[in-house]
C-alpha atoms as a PDB file:
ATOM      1  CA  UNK A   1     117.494  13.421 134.082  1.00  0.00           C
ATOM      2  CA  UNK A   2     114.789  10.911 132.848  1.00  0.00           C
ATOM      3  CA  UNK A   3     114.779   8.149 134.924  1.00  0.00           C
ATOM      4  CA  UNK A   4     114.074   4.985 132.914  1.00  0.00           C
ATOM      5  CA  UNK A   5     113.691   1.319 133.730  1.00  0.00           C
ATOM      6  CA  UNK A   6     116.759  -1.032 132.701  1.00  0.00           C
ATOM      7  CA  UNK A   7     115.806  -3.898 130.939  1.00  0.00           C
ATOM      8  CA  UNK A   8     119.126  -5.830 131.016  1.00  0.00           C
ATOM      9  CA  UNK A   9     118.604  -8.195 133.791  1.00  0.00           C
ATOM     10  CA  UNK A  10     116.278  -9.579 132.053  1.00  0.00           C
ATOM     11  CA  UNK A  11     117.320 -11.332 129.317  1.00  0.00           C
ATOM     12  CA  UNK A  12     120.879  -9.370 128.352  1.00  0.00           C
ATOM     13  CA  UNK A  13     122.954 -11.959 128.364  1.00  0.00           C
ATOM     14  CA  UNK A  14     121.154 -13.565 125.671  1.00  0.00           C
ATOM     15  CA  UNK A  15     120.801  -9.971 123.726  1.00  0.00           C
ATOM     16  CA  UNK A  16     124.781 -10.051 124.586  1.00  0.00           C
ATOM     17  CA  UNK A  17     124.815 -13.809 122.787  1.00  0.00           C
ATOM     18  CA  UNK A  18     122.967 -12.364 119.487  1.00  0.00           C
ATOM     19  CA  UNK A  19     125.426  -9.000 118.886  1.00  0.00           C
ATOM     20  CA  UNK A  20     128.066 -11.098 119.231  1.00  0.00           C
ATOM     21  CA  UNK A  21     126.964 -13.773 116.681  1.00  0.00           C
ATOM     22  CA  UNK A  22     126.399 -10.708 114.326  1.00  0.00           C
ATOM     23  CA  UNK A  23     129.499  -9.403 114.958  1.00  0.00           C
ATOM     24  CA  UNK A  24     130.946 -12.128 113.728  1.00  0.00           C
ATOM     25  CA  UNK A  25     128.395 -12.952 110.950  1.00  0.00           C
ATOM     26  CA  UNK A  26     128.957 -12.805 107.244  1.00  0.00           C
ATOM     27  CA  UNK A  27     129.393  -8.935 106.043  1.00  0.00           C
ATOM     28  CA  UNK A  28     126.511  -9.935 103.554  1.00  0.00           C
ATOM     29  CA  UNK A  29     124.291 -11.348 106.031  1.00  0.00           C
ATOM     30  CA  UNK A  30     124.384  -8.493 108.151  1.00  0.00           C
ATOM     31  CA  UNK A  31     123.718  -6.047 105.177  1.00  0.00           C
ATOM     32  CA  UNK A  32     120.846  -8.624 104.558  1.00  0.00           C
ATOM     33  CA  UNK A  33     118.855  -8.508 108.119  1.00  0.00           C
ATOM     34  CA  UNK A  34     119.825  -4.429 108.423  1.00  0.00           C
ATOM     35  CA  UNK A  35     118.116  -4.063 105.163  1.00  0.00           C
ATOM     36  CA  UNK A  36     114.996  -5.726 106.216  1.00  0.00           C
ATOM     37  CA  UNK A  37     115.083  -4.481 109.271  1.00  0.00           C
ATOM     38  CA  UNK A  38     115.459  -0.771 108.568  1.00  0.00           C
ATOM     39  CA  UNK A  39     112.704  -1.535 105.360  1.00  0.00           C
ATOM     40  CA  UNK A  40     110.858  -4.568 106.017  1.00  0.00           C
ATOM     41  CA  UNK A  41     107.599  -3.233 106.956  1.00  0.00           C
ATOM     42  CA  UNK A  42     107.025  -1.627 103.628  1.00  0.00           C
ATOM     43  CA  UNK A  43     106.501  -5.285 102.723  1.00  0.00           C
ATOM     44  CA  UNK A  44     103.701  -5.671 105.264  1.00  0.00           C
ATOM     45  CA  UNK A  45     101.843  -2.261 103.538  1.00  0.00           C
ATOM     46  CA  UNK A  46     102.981  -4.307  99.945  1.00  0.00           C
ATOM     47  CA  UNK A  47     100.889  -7.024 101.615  1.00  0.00           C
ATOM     48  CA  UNK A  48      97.725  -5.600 102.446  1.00  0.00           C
ATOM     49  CA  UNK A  49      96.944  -3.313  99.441  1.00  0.00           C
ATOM     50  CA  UNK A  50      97.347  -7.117  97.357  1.00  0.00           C
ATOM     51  CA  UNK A  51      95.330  -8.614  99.928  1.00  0.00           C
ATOM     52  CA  UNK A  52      92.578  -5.408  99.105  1.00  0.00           C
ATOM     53  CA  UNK A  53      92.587  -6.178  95.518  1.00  0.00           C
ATOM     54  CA  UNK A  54      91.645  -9.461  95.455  1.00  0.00           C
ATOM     55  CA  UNK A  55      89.177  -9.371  98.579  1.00  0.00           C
ATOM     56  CA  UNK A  56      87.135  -7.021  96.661  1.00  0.00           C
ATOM     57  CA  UNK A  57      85.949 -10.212  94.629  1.00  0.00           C
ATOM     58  CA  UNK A  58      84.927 -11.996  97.736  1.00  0.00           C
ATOM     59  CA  UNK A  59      82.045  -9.316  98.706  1.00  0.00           C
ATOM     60  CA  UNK A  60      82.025  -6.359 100.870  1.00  0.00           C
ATOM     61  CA  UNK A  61      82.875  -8.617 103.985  1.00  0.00           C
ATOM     62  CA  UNK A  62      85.717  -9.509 102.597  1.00  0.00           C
ATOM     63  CA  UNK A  63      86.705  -6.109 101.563  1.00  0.00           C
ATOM     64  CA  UNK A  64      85.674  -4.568 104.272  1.00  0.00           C
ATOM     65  CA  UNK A  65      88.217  -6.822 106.349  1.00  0.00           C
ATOM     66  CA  UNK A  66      91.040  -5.788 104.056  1.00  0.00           C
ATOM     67  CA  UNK A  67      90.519  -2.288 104.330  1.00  0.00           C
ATOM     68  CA  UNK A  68      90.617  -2.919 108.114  1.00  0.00           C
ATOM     69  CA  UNK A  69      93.827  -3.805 107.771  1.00  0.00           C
ATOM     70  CA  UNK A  70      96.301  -0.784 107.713  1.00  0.00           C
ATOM     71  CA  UNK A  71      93.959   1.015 110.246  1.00  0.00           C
ATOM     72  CA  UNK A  72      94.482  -1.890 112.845  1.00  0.00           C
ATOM     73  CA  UNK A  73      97.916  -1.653 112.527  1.00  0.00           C
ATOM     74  CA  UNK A  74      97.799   2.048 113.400  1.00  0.00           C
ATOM     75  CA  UNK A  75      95.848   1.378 116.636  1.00  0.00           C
ATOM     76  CA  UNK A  76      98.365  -1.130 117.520  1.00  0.00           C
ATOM     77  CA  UNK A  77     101.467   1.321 116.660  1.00  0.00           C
ATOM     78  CA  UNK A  78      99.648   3.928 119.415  1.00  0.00           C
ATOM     79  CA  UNK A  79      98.904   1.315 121.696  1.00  0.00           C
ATOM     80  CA  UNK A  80     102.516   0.137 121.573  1.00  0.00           C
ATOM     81  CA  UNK A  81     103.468   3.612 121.378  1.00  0.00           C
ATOM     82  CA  UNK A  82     101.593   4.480 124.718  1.00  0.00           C
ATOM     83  CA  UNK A  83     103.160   1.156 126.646  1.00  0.00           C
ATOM     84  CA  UNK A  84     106.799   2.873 125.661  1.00  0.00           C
ATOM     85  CA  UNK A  85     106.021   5.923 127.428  1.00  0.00           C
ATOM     86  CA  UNK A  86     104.450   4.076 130.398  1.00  0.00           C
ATOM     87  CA  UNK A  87     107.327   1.487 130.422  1.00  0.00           C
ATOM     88  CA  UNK A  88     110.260   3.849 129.623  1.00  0.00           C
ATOM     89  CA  UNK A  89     112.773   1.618 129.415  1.00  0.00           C
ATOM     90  CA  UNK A  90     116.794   2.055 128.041  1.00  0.00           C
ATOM     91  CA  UNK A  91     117.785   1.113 124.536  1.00  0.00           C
ATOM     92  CA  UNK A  92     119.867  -1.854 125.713  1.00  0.00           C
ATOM     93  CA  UNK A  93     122.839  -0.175 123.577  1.00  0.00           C
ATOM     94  CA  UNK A  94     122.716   2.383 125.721  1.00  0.00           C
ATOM     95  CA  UNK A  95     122.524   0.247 128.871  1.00  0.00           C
ATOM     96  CA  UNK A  96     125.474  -2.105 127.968  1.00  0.00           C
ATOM     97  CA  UNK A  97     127.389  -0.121 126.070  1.00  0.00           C
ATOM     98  CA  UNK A  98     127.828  -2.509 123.317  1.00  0.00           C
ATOM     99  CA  UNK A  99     128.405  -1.699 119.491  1.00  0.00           C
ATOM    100  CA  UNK A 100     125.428  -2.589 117.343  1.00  0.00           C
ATOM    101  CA  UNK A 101     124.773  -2.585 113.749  1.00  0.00           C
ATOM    102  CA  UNK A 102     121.896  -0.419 114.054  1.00  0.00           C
ATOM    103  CA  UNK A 103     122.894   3.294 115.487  1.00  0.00           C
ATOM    104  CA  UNK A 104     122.514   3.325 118.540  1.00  0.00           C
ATOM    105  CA  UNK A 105     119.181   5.749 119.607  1.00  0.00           C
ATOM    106  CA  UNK A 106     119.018   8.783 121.412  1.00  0.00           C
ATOM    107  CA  UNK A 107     118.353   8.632 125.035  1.00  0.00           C
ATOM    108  CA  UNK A 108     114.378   8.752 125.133  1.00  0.00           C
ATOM    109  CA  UNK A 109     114.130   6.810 122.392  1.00  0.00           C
ATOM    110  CA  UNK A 110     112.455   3.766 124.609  1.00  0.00           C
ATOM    111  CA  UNK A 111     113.139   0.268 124.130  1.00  0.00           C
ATOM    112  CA  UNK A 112     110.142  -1.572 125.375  1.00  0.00           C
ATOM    113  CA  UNK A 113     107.800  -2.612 123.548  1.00  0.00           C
ATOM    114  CA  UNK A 114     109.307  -3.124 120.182  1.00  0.00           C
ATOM    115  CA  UNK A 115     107.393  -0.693 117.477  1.00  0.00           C
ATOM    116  CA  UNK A 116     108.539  -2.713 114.271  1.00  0.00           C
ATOM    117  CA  UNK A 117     107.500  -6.043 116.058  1.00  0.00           C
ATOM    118  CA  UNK A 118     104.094  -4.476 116.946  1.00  0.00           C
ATOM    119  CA  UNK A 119     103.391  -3.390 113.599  1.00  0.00           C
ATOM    120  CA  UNK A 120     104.490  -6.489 112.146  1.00  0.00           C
ATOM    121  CA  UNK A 121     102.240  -8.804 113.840  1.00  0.00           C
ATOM    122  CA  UNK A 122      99.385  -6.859 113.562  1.00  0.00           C
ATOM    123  CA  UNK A 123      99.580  -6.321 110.001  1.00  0.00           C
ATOM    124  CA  UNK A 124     100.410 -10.673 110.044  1.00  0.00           C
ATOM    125  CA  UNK A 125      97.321 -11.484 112.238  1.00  0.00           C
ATOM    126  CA  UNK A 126      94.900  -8.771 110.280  1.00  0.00           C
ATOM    127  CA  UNK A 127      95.754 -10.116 107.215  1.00  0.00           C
ATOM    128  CA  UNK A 128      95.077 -13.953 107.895  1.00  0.00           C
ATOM    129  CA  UNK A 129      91.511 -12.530 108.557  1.00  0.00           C
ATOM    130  CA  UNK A 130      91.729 -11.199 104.636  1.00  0.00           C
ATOM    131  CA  UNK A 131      93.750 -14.272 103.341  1.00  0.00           C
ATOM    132  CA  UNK A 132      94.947 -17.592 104.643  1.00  0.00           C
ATOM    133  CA  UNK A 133      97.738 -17.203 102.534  1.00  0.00           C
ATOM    134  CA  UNK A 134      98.428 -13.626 102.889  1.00  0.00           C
ATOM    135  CA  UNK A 135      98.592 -13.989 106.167  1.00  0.00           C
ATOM    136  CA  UNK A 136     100.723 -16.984 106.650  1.00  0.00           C
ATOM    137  CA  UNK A 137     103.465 -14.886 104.333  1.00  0.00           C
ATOM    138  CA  UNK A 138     102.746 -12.042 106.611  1.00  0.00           C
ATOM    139  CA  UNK A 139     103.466 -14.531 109.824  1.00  0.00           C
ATOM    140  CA  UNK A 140     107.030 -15.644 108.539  1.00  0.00           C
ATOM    141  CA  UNK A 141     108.111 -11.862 107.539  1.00  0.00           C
ATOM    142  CA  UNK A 142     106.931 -10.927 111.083  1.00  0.00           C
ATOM    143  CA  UNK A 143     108.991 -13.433 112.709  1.00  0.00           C
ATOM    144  CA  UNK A 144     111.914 -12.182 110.624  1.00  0.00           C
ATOM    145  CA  UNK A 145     111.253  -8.481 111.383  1.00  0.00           C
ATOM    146  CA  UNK A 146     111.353  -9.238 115.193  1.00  0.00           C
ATOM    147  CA  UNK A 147     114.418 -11.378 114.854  1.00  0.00           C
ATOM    148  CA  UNK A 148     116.204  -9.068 113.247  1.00  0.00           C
ATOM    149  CA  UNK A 149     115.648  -6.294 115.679  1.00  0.00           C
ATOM    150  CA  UNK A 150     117.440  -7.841 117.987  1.00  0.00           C
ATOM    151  CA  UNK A 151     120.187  -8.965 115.576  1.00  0.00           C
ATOM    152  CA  UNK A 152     120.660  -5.543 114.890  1.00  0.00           C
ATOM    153  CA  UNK A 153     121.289  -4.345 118.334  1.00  0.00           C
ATOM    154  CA  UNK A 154     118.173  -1.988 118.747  1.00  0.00           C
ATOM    155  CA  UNK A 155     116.120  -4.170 121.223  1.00  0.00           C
ATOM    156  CA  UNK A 156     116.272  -7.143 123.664  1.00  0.00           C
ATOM    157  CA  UNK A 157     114.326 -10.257 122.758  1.00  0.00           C
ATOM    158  CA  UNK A 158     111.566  -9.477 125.336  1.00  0.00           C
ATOM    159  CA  UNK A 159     111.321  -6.215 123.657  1.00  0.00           C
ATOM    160  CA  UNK A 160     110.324  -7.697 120.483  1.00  0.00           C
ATOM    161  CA  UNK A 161     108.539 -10.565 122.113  1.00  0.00           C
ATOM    162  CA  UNK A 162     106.350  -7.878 124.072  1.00  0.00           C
ATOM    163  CA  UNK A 163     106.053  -6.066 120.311  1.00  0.00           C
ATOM    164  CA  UNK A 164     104.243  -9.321 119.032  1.00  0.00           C
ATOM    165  CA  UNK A 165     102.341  -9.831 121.494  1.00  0.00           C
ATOM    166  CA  UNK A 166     100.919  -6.224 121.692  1.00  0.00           C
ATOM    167  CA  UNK A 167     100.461  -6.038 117.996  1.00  0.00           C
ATOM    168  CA  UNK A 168      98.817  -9.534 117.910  1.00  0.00           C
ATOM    169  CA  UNK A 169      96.268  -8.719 120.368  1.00  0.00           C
ATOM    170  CA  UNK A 170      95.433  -5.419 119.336  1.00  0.00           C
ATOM    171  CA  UNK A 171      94.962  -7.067 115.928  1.00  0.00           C
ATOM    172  CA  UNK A 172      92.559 -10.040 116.949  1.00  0.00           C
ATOM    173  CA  UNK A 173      90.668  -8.233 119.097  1.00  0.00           C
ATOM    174  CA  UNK A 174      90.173  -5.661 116.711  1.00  0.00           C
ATOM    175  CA  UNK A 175      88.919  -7.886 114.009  1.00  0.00           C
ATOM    176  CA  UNK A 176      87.323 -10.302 115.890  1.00  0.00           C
ATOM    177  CA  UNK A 177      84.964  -7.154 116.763  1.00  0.00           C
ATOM    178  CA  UNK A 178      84.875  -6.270 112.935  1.00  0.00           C
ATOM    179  CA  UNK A 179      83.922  -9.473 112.034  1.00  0.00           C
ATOM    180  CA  UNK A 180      80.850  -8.996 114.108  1.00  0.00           C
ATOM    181  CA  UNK A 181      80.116  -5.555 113.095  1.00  0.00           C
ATOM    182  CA  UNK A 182      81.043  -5.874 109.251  1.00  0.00           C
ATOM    183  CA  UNK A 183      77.787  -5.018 107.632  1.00  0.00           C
ATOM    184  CA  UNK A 184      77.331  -1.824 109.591  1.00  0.00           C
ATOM    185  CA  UNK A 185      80.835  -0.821 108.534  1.00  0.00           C
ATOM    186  CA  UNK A 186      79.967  -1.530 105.480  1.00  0.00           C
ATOM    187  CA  UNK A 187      76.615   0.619 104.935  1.00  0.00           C
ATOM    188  CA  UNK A 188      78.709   3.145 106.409  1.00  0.00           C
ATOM    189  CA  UNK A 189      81.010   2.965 104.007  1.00  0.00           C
ATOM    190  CA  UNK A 190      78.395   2.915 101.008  1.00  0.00           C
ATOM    191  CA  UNK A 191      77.031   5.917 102.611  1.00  0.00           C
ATOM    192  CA  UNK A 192      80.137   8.081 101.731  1.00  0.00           C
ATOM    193  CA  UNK A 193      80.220   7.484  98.398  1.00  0.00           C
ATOM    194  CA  UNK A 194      83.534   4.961  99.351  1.00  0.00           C
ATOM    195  CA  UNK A 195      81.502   1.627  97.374  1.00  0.00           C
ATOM    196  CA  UNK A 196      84.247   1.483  94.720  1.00  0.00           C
ATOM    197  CA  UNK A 197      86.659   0.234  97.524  1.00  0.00           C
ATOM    198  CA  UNK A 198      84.601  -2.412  98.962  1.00  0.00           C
ATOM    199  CA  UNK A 199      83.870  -3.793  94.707  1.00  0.00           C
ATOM    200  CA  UNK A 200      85.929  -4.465  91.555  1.00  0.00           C
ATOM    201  CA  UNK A 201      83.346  -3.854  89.445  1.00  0.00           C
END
């Protein structure tokens, strides 16, 4: 048996307070939230190929930024990957024994930090380096995304809080460091024959 941490003393009461309030929520609202949650971050990927397009008419800075995008988000899914298989903590479904909207995951399946939340705000924080206004849309649906994780019964709040956090901070760091090193990125790209992504012409 897999011996796993149990996250419930920390803030299951207030997980406790959320399924409950979905529970008893609107049939329409909770079809609403599982939608996004369960397809949500399709909207992020929607996101950053738009934010793509129009950077290529800002220069190759610009477009190198936005092509940064979608492979900052991967580093943050495998660093938020790694910290679940460090952490290894219960779904708190599974810990509580409550009934959630979401199906409740297979033992294994660790709780801690939140994947969707991690990808989420690292799409949101790489894309405000593309587009103010991108990235402010990108903020809000992040928020949502975490949110609704927890409305849906798959994570505690400091799960998904964790998720931002490590997604955030994967993301700035990683473009603060591409901001700094955009032009070699960007000969590098010209030198494999990849120009017609970084120009609309």
């Amino acid at each position: 048996m897999i011996m796993a941490f149990d996250g419930s003393s920390v803030d299951g009461t207030e997980y406790l307070d959320v399924v409950r309030l979905a529970r008893h929520a609107p049939a329409w609202l909770d079809a609403a939230v599982s939608f996004w949650s369960t397809y949500g971050l399709t909207v992020f990927a929607m996101l950053a190929v738009v934010g793509w397009w129009f950077a290529r008419r800002g220069g190759n800075a610009a477009a190198v930024r936005a092509l940064a995008v979608p492979v900052v988000v991967v580093v943050a899914y495998g660093v938020d990957a790694l910290t679940k298989l460090a952490v290894r903590e219960d779904r708190p479904c599974q810990s509580l024994r409550v009934q959630t909207l979401e199906t409740c995951p297979a033992p294994g399946d660790w709780s801690f930090p939140s994947n969707h939340a991690a990808v989420a705000a690292a799409a949101a924080v790489a894309l405000l380096f593309v587009s103010r206004r991108l990235g402010a849309v990108a903020a809000v649906a992040a928020l949502a995304m975490a949110v609704s994780r927890v409305w849906v019964g798959a994570h505690y709040p400091h799960d998904v809080l964790a998720g931002v956090l490590v997604g955030g901070l994967v993301a700035l760091t990683a473009m603060l460091v591409l901001r700094r090193w955009s032009r070699s990125v960007d000969r590098w790209i010209g030198s494999v024959r990849l120009r017609r992504l970084l120009s609309a012409s």
